[in-house]
C-alpha atoms as a PDB file:
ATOM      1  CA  UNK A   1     -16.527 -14.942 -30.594  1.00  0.00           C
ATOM      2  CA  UNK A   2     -16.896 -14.172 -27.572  1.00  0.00           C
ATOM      3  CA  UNK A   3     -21.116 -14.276 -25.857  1.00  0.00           C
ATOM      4  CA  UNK A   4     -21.524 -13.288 -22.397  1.00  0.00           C
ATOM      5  CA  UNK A   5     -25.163 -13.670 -20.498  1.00  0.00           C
ATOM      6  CA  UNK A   6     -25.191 -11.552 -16.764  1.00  0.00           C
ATOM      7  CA  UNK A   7     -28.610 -12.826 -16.387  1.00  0.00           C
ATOM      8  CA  UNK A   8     -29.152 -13.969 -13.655  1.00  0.00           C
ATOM      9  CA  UNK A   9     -26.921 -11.650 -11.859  1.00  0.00           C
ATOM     10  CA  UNK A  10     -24.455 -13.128 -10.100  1.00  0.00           C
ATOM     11  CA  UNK A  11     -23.135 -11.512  -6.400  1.00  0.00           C
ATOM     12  CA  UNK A  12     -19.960 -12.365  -5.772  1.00  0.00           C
ATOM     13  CA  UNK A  13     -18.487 -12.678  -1.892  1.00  0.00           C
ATOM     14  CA  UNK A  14     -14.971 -12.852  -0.240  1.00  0.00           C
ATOM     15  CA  UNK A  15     -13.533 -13.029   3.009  1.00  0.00           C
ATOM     16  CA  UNK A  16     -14.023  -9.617   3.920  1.00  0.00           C
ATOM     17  CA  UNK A  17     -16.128  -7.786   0.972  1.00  0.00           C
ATOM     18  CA  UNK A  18     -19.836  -8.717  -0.940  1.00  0.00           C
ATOM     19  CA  UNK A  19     -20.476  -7.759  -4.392  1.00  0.00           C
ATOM     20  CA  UNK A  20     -24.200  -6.590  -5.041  1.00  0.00           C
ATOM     21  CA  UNK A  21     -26.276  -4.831  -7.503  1.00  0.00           C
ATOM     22  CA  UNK A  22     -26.636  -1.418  -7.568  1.00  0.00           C
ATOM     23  CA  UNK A  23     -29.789  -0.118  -7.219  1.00  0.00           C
ATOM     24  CA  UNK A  24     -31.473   3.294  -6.956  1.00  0.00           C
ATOM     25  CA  UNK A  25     -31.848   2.872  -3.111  1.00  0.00           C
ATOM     26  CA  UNK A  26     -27.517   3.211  -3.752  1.00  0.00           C
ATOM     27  CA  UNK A  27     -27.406   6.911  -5.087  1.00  0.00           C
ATOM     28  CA  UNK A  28     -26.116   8.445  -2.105  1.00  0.00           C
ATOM     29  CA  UNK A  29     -23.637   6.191  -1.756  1.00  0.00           C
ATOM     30  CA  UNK A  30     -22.321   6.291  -5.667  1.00  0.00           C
ATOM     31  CA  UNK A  31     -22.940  10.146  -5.443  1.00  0.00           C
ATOM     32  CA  UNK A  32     -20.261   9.743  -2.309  1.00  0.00           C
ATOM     33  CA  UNK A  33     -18.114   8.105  -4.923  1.00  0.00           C
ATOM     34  CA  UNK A  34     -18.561   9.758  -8.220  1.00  0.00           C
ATOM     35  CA  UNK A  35     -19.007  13.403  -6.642  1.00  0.00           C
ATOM     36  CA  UNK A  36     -15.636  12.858  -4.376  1.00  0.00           C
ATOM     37  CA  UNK A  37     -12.973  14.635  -6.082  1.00  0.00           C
ATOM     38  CA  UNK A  38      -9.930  12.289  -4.346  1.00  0.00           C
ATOM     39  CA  UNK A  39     -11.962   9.254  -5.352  1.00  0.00           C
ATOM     40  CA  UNK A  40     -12.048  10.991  -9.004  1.00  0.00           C
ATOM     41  CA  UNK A  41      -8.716  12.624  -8.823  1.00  0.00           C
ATOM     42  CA  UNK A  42      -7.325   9.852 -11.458  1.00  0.00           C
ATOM     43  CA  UNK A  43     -10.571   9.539 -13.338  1.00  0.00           C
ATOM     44  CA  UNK A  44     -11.285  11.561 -16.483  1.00  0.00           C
ATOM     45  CA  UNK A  45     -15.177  11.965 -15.897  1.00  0.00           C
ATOM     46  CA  UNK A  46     -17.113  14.494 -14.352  1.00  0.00           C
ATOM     47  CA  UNK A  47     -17.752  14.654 -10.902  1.00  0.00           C
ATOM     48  CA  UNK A  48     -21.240  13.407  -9.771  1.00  0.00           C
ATOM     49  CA  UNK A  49     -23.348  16.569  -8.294  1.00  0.00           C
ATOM     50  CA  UNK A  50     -26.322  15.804  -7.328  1.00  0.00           C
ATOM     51  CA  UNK A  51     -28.629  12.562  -6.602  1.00  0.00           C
ATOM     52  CA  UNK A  52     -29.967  12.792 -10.104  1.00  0.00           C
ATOM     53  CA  UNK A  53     -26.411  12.442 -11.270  1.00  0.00           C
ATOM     54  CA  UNK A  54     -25.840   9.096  -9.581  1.00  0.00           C
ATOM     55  CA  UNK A  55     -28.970   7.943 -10.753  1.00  0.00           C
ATOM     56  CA  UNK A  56     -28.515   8.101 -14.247  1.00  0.00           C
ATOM     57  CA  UNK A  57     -24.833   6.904 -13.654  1.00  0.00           C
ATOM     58  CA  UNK A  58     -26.455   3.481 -11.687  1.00  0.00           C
ATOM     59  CA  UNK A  59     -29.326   3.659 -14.614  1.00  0.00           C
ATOM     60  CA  UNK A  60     -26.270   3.426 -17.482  1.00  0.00           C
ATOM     61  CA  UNK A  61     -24.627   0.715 -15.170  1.00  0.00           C
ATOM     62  CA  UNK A  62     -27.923  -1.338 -14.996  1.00  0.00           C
ATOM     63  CA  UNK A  63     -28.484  -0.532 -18.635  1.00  0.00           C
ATOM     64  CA  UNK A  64     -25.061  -2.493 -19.379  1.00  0.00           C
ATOM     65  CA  UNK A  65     -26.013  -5.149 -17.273  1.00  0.00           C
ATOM     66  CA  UNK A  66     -29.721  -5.838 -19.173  1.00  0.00           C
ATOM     67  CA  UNK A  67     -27.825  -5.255 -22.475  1.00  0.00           C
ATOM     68  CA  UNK A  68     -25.087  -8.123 -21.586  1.00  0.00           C
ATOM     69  CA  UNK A  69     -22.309  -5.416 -22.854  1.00  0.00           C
ATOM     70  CA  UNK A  70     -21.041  -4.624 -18.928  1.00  0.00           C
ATOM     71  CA  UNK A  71     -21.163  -5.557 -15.163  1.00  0.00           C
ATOM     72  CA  UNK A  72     -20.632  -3.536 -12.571  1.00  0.00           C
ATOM     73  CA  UNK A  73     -20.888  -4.516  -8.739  1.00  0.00           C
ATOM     74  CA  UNK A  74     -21.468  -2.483  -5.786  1.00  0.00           C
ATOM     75  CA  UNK A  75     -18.695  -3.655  -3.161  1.00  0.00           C
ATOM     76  CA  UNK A  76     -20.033  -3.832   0.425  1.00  0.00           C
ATOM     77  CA  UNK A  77     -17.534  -4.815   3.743  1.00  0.00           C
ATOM     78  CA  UNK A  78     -19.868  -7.959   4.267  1.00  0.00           C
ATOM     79  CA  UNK A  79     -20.834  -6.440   8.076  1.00  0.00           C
ATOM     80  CA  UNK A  80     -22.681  -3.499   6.415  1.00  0.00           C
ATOM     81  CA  UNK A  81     -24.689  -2.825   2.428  1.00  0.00           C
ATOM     82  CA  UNK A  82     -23.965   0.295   1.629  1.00  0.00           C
ATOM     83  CA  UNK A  83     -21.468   0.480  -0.924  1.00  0.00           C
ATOM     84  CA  UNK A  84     -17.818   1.754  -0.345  1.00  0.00           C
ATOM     85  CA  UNK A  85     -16.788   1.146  -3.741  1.00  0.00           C
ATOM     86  CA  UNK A  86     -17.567  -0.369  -7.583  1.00  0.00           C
ATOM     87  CA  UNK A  87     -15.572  -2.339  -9.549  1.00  0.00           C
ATOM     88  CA  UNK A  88     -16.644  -3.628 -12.813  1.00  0.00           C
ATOM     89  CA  UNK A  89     -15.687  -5.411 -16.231  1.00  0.00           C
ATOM     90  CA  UNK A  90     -16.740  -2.793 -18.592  1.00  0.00           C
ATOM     91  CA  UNK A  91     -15.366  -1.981 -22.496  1.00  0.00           C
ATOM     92  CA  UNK A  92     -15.870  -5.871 -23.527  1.00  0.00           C
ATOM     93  CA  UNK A  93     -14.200  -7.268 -26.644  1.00  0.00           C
ATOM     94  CA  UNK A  94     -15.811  -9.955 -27.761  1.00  0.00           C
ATOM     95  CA  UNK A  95     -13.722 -10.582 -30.730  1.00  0.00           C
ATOM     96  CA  UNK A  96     -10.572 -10.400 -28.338  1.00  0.00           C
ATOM     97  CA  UNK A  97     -12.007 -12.692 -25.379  1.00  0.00           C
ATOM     98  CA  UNK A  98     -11.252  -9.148 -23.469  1.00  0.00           C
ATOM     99  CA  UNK A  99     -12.259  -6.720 -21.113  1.00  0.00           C
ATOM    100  CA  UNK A 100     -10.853  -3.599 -19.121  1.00  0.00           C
ATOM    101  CA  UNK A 101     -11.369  -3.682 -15.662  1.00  0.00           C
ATOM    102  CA  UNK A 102     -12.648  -0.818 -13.720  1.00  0.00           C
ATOM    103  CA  UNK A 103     -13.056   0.250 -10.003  1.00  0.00           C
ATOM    104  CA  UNK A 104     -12.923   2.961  -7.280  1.00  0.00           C
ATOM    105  CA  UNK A 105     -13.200   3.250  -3.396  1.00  0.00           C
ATOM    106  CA  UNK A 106     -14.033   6.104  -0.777  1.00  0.00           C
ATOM    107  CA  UNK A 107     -10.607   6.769   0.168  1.00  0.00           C
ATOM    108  CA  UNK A 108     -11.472   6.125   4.208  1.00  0.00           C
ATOM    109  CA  UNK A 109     -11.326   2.898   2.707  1.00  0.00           C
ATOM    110  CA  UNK A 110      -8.359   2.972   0.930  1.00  0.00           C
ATOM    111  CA  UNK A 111      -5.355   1.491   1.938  1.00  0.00           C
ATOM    112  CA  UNK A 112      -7.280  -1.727   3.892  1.00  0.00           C
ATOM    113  CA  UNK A 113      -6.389  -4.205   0.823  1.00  0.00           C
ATOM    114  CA  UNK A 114     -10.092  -4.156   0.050  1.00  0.00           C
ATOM    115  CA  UNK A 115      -9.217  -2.913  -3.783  1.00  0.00           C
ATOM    116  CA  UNK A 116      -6.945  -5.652  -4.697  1.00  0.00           C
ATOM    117  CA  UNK A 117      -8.772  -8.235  -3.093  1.00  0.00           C
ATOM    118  CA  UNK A 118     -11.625  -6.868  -4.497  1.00  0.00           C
ATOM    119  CA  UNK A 119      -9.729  -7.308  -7.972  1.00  0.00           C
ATOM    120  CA  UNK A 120      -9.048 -10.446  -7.918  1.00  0.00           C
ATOM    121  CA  UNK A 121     -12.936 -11.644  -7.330  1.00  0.00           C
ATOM    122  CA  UNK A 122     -13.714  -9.872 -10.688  1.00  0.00           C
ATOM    123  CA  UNK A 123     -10.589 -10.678 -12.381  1.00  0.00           C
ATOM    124  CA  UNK A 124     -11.513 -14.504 -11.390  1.00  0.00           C
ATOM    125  CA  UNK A 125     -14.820 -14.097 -12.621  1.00  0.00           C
ATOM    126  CA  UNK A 126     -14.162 -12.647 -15.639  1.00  0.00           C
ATOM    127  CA  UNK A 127     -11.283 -15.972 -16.242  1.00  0.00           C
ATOM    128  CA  UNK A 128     -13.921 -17.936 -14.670  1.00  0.00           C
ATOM    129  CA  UNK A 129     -17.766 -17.563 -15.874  1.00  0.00           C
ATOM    130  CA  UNK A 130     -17.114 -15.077 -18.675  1.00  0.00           C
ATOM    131  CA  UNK A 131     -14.186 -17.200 -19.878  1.00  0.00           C
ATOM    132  CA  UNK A 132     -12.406 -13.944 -20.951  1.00  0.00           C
ATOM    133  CA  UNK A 133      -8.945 -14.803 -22.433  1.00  0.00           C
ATOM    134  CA  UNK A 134      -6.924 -10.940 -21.029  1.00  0.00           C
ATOM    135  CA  UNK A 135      -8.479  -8.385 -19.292  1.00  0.00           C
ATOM    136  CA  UNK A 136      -7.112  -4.850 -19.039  1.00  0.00           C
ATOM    137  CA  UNK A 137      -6.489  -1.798 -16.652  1.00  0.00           C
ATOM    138  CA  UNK A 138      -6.190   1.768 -18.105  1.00  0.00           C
ATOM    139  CA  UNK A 139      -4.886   4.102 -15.404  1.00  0.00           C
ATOM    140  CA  UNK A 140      -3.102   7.496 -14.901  1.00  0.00           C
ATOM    141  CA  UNK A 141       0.609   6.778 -14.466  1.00  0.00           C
ATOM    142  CA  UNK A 142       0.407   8.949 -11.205  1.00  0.00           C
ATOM    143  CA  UNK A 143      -1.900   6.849  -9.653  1.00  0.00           C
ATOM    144  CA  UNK A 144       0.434   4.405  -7.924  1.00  0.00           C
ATOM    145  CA  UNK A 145      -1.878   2.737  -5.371  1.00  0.00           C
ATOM    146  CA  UNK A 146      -3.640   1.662  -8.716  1.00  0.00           C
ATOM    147  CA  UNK A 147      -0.430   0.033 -10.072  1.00  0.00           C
ATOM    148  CA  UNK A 148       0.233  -1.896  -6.615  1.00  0.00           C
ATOM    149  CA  UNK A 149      -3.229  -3.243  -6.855  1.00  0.00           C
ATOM    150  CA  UNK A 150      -2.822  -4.349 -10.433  1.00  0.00           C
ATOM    151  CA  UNK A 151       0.813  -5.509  -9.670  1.00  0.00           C
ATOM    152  CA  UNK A 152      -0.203  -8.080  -6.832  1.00  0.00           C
ATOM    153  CA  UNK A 153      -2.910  -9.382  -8.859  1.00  0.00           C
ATOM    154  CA  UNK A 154      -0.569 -10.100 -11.680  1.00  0.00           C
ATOM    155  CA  UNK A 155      -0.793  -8.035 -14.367  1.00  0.00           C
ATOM    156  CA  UNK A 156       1.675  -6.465 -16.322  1.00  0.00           C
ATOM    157  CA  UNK A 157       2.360  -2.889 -17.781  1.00  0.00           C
ATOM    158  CA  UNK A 158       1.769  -3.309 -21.193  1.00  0.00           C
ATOM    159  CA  UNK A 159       1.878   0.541 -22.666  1.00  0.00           C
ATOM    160  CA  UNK A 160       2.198   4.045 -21.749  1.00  0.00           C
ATOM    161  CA  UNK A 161       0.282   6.165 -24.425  1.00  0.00           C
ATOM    162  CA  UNK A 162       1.409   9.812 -24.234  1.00  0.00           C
ATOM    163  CA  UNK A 163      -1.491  12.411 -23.941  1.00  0.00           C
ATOM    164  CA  UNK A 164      -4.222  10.014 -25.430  1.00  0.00           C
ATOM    165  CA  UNK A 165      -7.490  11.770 -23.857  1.00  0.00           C
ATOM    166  CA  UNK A 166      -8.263  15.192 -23.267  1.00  0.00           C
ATOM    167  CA  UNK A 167     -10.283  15.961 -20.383  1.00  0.00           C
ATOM    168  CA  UNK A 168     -11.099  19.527 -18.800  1.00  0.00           C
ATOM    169  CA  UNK A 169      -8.702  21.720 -20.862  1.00  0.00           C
ATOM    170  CA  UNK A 170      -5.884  19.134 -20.790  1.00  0.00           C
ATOM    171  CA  UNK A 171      -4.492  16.233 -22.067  1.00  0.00           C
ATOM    172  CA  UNK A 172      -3.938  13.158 -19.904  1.00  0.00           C
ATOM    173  CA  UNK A 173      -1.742  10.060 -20.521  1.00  0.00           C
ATOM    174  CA  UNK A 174      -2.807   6.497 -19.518  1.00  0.00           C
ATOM    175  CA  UNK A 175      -0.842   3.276 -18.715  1.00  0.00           C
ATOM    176  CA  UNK A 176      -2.259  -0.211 -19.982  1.00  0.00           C
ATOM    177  CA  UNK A 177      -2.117  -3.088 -17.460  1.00  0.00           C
ATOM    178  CA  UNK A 178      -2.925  -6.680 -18.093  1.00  0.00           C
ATOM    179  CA  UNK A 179      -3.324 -10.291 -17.432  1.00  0.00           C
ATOM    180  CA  UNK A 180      -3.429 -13.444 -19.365  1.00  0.00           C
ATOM    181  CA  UNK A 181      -5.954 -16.147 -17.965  1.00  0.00           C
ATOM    182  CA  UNK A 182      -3.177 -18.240 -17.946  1.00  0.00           C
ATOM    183  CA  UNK A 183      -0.859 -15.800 -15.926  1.00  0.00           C
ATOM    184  CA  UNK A 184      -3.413 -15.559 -13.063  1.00  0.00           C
ATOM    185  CA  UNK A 185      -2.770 -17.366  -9.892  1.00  0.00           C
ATOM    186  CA  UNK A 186      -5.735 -17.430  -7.607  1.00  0.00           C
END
């Protein structure tokens, strides 16, 4: 099976982007995020709605990360810290070698190829240092700038589940995306 060990934290860095810790000092920035209802227009959650909010969402992210059972980084542009976005490996499987990959932007930063090269950092270090075997993307079919992402970064649709959560008085259907390890080109 399966062990994973996040301690010590690891940051992670590409060309353009730096992937941090989130921290308390952060809660404006993941209130930006969680409390934006375009950045949460494909996410079944409630909206963030006040600094207390995006505390205790960065306190259940931390949480995760002491517990070893999920890691999520706050994704800088390298020039400046403050967070534009978070992107995480989150719903671990031990007993599978898999995880589903999660992540959001502001949308003034959308469309900048920050996402999917942001993806392929933690897909790589989820294949890499958590030697993970799949790893997994549940989105909302409508969300097609998801699907590109996932697409260039090779994964696959694997399922369309009809009307599988139910979220604020209706029900919402979500598409499965994945990659092997040994269907991932760096």
């Amino acid at each position: 099976m399966l062990k994973v060990n996040f301690h010590p934290f690891k940051n992670l860095e590409t060309e353009r982007l730096y992937f941090r810790r989130i921290t308390h000092a952060d809660a404006a920035e993941v209130l930006a995020l969680r409390g934006n209802p375009l950045a949460m227009k494909y996410i079944p959650r409630p909206l963030a709605l006040s600094l207390d909010d995006a505390i205790a969402h960065v306190d259940i992210i931390n949480e995760n990360i002491d517990k070893n059972t999920g890691i999520n980084w706050g994704i800088t542009i390298k020039s400046d810290d403050k967070i534009i976005g978070i992107i995480g490996h989150y719903r671990i499987q031990p007993e599978n070698y898999r995880t589903e990959i999660g992540y959001m932007i502001l949308p003034e930063h959308s469309g900048k190829g920050y996402v999917t090269e942001a993806v392929k950092a933690v897909v790589e270090y989820g294949f890499n240092e958590m030697n993970l075997h799949s790893i997994e993307a549940v989105i909302d079919p409508d969300n097609f700038a998801s699907e590109r992402v996932l697409l260039k970064n090779g994964f696959v649709k694997e399922a369309h589940i009809l009307e599988n959560e139910f979220f604020e008085g209706k029900f919402w259907d979500s598409v499965i995306y994945s990659v092997l390890k040994r269907n991932f080109k760096k």
